[in-house]
C-alpha atoms as a PDB file:
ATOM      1  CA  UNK A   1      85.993 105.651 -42.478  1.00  0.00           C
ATOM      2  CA  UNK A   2      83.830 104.759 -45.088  1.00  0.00           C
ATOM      3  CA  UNK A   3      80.477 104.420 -44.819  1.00  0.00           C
ATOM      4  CA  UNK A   4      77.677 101.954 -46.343  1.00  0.00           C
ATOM      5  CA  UNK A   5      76.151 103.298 -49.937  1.00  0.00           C
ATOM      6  CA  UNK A   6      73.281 105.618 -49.091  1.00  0.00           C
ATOM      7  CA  UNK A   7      69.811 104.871 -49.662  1.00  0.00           C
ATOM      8  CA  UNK A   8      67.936 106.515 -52.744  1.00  0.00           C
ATOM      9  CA  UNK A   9      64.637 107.991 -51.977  1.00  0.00           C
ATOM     10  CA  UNK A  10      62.947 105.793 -53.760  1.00  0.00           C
ATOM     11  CA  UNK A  11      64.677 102.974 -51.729  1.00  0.00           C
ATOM     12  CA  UNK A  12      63.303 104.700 -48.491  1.00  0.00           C
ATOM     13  CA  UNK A  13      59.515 104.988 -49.771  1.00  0.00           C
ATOM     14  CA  UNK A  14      59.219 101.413 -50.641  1.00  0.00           C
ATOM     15  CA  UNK A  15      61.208 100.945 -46.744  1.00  0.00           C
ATOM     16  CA  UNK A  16      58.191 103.084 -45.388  1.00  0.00           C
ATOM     17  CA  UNK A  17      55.821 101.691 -47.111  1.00  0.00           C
ATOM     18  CA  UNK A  18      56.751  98.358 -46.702  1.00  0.00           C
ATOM     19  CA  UNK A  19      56.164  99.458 -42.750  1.00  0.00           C
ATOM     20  CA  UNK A  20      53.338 100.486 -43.431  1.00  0.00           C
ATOM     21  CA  UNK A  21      51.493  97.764 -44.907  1.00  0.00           C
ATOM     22  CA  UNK A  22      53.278  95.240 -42.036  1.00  0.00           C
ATOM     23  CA  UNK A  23      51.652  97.618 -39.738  1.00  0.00           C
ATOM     24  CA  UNK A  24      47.506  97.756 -41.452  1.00  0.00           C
ATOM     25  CA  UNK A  25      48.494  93.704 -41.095  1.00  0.00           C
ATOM     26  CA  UNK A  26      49.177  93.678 -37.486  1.00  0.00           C
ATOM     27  CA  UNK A  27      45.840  96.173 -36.947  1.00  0.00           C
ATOM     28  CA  UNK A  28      43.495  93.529 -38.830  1.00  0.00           C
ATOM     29  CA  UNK A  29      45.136  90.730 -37.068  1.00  0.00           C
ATOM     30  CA  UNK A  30      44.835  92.907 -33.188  1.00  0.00           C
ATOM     31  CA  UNK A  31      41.362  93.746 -34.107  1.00  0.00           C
ATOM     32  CA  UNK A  32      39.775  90.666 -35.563  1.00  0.00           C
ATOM     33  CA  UNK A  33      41.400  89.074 -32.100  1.00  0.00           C
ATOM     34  CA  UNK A  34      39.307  91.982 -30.214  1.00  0.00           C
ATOM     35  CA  UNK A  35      36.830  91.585 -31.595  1.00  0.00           C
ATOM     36  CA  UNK A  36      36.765  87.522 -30.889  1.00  0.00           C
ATOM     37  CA  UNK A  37      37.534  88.801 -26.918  1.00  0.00           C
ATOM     38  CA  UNK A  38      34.115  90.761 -27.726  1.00  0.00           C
ATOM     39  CA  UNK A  39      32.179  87.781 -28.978  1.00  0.00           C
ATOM     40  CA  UNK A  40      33.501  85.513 -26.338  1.00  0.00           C
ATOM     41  CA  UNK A  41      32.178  88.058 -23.186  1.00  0.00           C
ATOM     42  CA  UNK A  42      28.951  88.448 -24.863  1.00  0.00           C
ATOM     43  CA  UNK A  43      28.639  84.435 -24.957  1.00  0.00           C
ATOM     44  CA  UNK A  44      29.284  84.511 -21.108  1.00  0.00           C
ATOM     45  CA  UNK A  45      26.867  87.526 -21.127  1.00  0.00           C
ATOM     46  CA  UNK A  46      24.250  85.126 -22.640  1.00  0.00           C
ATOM     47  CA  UNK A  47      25.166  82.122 -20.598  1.00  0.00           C
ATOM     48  CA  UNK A  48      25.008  83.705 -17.123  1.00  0.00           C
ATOM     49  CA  UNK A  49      21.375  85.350 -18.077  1.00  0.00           C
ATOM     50  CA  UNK A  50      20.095  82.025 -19.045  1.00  0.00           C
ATOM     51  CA  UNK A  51      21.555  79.999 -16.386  1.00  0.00           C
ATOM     52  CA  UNK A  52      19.342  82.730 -14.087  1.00  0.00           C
ATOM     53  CA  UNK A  53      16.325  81.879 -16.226  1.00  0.00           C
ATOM     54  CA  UNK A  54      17.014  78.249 -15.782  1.00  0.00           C
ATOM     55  CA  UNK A  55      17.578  78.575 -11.743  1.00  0.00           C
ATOM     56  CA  UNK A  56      14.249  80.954 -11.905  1.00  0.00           C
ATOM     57  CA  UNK A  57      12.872  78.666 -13.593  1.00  0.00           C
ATOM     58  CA  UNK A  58      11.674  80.904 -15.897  1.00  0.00           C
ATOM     59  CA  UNK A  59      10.764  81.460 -19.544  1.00  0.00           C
ATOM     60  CA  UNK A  60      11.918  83.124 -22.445  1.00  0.00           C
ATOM     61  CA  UNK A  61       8.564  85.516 -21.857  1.00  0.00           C
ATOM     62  CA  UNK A  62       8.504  85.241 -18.690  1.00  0.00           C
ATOM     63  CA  UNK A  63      11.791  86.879 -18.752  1.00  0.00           C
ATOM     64  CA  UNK A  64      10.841  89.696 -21.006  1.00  0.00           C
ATOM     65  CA  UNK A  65       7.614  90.490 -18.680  1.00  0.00           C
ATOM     66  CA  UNK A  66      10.112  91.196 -15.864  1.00  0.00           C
ATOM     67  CA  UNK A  67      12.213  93.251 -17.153  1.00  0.00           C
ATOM     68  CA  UNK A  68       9.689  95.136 -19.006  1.00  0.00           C
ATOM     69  CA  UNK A  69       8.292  95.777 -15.904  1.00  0.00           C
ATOM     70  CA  UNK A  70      11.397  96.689 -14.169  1.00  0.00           C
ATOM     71  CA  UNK A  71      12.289  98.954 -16.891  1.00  0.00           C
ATOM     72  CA  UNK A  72       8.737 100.854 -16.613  1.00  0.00           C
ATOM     73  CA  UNK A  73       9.018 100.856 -12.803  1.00  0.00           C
ATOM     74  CA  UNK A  74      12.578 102.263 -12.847  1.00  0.00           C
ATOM     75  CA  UNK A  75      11.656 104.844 -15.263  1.00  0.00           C
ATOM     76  CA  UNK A  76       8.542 105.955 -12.986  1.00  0.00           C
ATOM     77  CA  UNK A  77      10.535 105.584  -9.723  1.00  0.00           C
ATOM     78  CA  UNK A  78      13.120 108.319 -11.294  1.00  0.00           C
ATOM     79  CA  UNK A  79      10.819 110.761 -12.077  1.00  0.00           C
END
């Protein structure tokens, strides 16, 4: 039986690269969408700390004293 005409090299490394560059297409796409999933979780991030603030009842500085001080008084309590 006869088979189909075989490809010339050159037809196979403009096949490859033609892979190739579908592939670095499909990366970008994946991780721009990644890094969306990124930006959306640190929006929740952000939400959930200021609804606490807002339950708390507590300001943007108020906020930064405590966990300033927790910070310092976790760092002392390890030592």
């Amino acid at each position: 039986m006869a088979r189909g005409q075989r490809k010339t090299i050159e037809d196979k490394i403009r096949d490859k690269q033609e892979i190739i560059d579908k592939l670095r297409t499909r990366m970008e796409k994946e991780e721009e969408e990644l890094e969306d999933l990124y930006q959306q979780k640190r929006e929740m991030y952000y939400r959930s700390i200021v609804q606490m603030m807002e339950e708390a009842e507590l300001s943007e500085t108020e906020a930064s004293e405590a966990i300033r001080f927790y910070i310092e008084n976790r760092e002392t309590a390890h030592v």
